[in-house]
PDB file of N, CA and C in Angstrom:
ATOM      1  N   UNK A   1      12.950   4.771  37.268  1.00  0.00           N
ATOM      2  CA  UNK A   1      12.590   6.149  37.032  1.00  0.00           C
ATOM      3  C   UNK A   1      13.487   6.788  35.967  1.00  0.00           C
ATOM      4  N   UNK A   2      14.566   6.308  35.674  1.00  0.00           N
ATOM      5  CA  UNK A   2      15.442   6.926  34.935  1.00  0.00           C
ATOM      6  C   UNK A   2      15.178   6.409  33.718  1.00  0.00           C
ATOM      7  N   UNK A   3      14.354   5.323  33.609  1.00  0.00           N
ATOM      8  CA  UNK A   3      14.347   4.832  31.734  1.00  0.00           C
ATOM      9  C   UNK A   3      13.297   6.264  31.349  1.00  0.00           C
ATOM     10  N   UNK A   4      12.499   6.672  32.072  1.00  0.00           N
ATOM     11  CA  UNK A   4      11.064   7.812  31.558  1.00  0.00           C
ATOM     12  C   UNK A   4      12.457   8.688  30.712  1.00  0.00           C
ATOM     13  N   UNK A   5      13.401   9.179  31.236  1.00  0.00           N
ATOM     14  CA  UNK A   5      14.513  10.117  30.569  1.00  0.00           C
ATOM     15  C   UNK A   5      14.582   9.849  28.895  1.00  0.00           C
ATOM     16  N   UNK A   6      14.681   8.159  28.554  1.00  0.00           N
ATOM     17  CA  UNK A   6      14.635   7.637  27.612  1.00  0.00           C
ATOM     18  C   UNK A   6      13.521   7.142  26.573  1.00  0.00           C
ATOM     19  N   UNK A   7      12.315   6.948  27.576  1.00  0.00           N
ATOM     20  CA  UNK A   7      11.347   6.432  26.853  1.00  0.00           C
ATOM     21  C   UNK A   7      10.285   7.590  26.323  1.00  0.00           C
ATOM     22  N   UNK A   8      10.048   8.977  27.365  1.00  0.00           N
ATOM     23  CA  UNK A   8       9.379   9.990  26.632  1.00  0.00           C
ATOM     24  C   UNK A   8      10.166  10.541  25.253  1.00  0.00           C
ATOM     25  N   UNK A   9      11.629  10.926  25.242  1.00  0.00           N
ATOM     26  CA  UNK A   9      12.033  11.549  23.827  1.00  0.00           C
ATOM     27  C   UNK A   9      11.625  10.358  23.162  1.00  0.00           C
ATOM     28  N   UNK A  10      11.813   9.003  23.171  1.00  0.00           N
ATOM     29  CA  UNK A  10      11.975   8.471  22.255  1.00  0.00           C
ATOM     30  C   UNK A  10      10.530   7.817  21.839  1.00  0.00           C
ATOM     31  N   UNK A  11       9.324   8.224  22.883  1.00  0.00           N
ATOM     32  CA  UNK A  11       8.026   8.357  21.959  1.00  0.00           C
ATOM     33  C   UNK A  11       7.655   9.334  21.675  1.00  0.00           C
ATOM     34  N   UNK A  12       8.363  10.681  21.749  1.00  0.00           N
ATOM     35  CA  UNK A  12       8.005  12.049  20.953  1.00  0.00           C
ATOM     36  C   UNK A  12       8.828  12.239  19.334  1.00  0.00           C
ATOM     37  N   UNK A  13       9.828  11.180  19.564  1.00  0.00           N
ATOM     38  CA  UNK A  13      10.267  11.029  18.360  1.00  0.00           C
ATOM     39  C   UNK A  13       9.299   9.958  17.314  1.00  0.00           C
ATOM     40  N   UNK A  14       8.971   9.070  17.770  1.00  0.00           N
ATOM     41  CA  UNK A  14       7.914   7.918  17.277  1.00  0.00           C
ATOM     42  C   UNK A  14       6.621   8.384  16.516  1.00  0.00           C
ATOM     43  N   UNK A  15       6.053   9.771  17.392  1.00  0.00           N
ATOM     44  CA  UNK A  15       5.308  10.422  17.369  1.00  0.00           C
ATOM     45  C   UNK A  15       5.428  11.185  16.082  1.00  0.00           C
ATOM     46  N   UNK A  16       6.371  11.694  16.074  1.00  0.00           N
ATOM     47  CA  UNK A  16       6.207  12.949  14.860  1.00  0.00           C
ATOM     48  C   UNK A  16       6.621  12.129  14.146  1.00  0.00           C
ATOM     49  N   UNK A  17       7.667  11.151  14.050  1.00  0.00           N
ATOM     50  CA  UNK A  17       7.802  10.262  12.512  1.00  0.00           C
ATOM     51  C   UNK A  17       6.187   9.572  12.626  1.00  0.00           C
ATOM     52  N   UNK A  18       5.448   9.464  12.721  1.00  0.00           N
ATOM     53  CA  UNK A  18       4.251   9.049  12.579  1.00  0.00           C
ATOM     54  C   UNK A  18       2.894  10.515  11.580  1.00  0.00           C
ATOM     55  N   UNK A  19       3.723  10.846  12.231  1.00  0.00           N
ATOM     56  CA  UNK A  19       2.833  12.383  12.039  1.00  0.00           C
ATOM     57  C   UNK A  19       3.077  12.819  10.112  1.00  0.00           C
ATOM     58  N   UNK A  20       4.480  12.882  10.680  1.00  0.00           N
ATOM     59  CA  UNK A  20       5.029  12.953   9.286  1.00  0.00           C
ATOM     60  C   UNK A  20       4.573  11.909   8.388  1.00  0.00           C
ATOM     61  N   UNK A  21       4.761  10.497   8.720  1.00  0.00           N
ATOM     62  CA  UNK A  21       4.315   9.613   7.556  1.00  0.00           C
ATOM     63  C   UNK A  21       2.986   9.732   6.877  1.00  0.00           C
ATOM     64  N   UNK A  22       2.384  10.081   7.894  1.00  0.00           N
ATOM     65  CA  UNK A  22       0.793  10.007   8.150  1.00  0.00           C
ATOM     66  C   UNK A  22       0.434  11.786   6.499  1.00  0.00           C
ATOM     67  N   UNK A  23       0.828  12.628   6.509  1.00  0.00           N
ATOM     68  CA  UNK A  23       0.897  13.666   6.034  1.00  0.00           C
ATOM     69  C   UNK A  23       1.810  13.292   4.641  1.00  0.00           C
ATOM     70  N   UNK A  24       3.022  13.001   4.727  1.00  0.00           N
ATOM     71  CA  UNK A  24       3.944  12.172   3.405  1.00  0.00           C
ATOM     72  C   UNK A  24       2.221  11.597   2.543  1.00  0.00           C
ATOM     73  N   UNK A  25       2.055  10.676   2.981  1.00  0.00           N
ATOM     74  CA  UNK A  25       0.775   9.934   2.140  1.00  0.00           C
ATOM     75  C   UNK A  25      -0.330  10.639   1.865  1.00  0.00           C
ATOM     76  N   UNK A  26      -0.817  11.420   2.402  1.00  0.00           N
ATOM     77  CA  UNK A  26      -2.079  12.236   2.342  1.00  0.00           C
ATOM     78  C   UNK A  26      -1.458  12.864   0.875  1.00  0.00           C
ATOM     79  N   UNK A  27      -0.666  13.632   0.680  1.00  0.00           N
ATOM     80  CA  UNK A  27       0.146  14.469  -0.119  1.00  0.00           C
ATOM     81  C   UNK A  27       0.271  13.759  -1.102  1.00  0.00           C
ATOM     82  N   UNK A  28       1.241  12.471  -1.120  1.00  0.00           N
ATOM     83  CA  UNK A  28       1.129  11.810  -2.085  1.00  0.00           C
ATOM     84  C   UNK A  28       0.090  11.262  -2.942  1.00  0.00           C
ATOM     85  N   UNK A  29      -1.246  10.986  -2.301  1.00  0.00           N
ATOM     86  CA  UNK A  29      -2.605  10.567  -2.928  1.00  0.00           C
ATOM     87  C   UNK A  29      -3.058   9.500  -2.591  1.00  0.00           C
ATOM     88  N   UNK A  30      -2.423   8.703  -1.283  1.00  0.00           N
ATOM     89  CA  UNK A  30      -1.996   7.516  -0.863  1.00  0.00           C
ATOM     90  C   UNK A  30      -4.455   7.019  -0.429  1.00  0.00           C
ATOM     91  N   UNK A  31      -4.849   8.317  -0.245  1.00  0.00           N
ATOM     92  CA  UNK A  31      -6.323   8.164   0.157  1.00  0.00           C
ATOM     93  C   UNK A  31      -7.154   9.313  -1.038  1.00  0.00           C
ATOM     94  N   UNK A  32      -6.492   8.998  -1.562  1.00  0.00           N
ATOM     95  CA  UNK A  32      -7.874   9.764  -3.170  1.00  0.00           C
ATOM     96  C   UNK A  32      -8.677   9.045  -3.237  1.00  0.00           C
ATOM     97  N   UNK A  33      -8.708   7.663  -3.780  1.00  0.00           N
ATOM     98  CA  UNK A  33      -9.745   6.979  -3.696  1.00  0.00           C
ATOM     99  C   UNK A  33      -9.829   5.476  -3.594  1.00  0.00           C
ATOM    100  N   UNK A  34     -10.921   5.913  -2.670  1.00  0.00           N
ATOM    101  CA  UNK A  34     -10.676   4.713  -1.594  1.00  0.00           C
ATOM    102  C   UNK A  34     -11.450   3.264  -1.745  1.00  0.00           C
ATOM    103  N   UNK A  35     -12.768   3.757  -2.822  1.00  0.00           N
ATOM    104  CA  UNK A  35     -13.913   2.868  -3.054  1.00  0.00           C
ATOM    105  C   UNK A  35     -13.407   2.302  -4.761  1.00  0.00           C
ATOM    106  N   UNK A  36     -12.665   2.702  -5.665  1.00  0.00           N
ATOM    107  CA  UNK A  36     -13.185   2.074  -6.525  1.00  0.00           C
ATOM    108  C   UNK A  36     -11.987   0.790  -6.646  1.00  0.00           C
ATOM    109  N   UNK A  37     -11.074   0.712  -5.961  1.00  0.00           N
ATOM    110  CA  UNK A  37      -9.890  -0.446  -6.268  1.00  0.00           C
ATOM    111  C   UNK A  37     -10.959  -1.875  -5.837  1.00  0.00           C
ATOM    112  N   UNK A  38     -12.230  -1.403  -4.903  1.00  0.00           N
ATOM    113  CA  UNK A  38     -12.702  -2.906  -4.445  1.00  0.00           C
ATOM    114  C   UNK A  38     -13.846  -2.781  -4.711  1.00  0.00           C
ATOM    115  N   UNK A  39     -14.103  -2.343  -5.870  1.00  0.00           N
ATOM    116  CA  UNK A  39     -15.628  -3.049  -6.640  1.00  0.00           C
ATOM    117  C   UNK A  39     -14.835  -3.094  -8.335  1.00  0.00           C
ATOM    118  N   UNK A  40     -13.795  -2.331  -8.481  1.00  0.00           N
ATOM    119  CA  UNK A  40     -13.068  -2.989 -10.186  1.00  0.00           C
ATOM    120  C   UNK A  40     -12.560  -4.166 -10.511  1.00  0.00           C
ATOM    121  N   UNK A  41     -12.382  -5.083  -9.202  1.00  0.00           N
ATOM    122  CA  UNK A  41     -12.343  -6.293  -9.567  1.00  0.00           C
ATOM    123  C   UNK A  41     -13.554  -7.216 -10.184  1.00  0.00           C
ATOM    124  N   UNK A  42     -14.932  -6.532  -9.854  1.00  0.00           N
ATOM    125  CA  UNK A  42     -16.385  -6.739  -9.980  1.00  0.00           C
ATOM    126  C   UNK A  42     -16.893  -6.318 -11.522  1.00  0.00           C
ATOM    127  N   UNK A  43     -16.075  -5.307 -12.246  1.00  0.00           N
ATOM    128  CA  UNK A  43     -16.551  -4.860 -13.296  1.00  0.00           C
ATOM    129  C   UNK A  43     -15.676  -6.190 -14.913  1.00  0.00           C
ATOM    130  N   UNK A  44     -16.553  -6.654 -15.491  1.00  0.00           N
ATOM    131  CA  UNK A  44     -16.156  -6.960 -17.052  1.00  0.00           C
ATOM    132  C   UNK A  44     -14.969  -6.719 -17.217  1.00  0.00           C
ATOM    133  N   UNK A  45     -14.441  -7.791 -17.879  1.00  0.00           N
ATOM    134  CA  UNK A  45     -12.877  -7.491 -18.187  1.00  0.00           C
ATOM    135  C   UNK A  45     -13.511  -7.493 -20.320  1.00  0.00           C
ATOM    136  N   UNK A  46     -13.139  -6.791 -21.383  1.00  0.00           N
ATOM    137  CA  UNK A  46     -14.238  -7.212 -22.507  1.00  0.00           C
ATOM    138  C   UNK A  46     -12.865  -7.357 -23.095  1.00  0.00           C
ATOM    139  N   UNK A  47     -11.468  -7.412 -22.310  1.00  0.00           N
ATOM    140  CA  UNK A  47     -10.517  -7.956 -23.297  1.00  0.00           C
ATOM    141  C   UNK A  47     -10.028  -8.796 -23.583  1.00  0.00           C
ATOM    142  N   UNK A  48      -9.609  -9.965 -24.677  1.00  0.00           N
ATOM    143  CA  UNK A  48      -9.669 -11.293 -25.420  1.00  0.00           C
ATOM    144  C   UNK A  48      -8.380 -11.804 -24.071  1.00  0.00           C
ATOM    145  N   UNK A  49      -8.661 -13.197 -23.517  1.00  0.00           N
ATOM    146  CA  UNK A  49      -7.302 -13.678 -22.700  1.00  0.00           C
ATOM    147  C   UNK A  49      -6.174 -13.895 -23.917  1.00  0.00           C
ATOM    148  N   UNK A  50      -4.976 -13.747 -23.570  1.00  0.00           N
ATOM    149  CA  UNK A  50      -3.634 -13.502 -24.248  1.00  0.00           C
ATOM    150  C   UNK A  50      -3.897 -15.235 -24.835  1.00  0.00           C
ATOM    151  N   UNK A  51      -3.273 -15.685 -25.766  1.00  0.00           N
ATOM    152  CA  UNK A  51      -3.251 -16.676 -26.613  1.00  0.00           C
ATOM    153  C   UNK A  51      -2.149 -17.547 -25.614  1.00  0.00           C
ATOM    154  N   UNK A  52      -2.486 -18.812 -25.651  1.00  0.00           N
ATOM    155  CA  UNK A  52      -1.912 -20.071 -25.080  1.00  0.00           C
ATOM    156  C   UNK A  52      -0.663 -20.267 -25.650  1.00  0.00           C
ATOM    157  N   UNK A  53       0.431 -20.360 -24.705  1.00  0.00           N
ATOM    158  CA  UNK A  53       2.116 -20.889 -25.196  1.00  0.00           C
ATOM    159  C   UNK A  53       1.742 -21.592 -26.068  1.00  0.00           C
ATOM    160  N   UNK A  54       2.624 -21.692 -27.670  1.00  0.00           N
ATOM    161  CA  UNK A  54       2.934 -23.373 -27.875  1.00  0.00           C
ATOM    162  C   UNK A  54       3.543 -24.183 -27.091  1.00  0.00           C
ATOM    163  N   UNK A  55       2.981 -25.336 -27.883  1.00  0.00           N
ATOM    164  CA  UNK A  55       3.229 -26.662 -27.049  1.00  0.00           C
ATOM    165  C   UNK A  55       4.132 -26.968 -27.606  1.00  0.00           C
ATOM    166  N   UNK A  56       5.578 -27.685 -26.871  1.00  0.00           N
ATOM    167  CA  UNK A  56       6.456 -28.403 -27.932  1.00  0.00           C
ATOM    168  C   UNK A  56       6.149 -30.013 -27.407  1.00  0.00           C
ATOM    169  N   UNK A  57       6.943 -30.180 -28.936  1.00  0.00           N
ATOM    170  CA  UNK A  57       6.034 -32.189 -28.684  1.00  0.00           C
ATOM    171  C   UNK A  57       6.884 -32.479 -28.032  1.00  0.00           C
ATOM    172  N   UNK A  58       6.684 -33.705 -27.312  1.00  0.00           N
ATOM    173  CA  UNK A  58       7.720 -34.394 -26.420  1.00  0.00           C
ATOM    174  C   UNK A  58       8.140 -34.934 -27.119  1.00  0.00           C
ATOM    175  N   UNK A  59       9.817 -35.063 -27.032  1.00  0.00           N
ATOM    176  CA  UNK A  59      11.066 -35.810 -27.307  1.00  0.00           C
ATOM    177  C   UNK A  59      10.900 -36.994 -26.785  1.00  0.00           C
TER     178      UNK A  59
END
């Protein structure tokens, strides 16, 4: 019975750092947008691939 002394503060603390994180990100932009990161892998890339290392000859 005596851990409840310990375990309610310390999920009301859990709680609001959750709360808070949860709000931190909203703010930050962390859910602006949500659809286009997973269909831009789907769109044309129309730029040339970077040019191939030289080769050095074998010794």
């Amino acid at each position: 019975m005596n851990v409840l002394y310990l375990l309610i503060p310390l999920g009301i603390v859990l709680l609001a750092l959750s709360v808070w994180a949860f709000f931190w990100a909203v703010r930050a932009g962390q859910f602006d947008d949500l659809d286009s990161p997973s269909v831009q892998i789907l769109l044309d890339d129309d730029r040339a691939p970077p040019p191939a290392p030289p080769r050095r000859p074998d010794a």
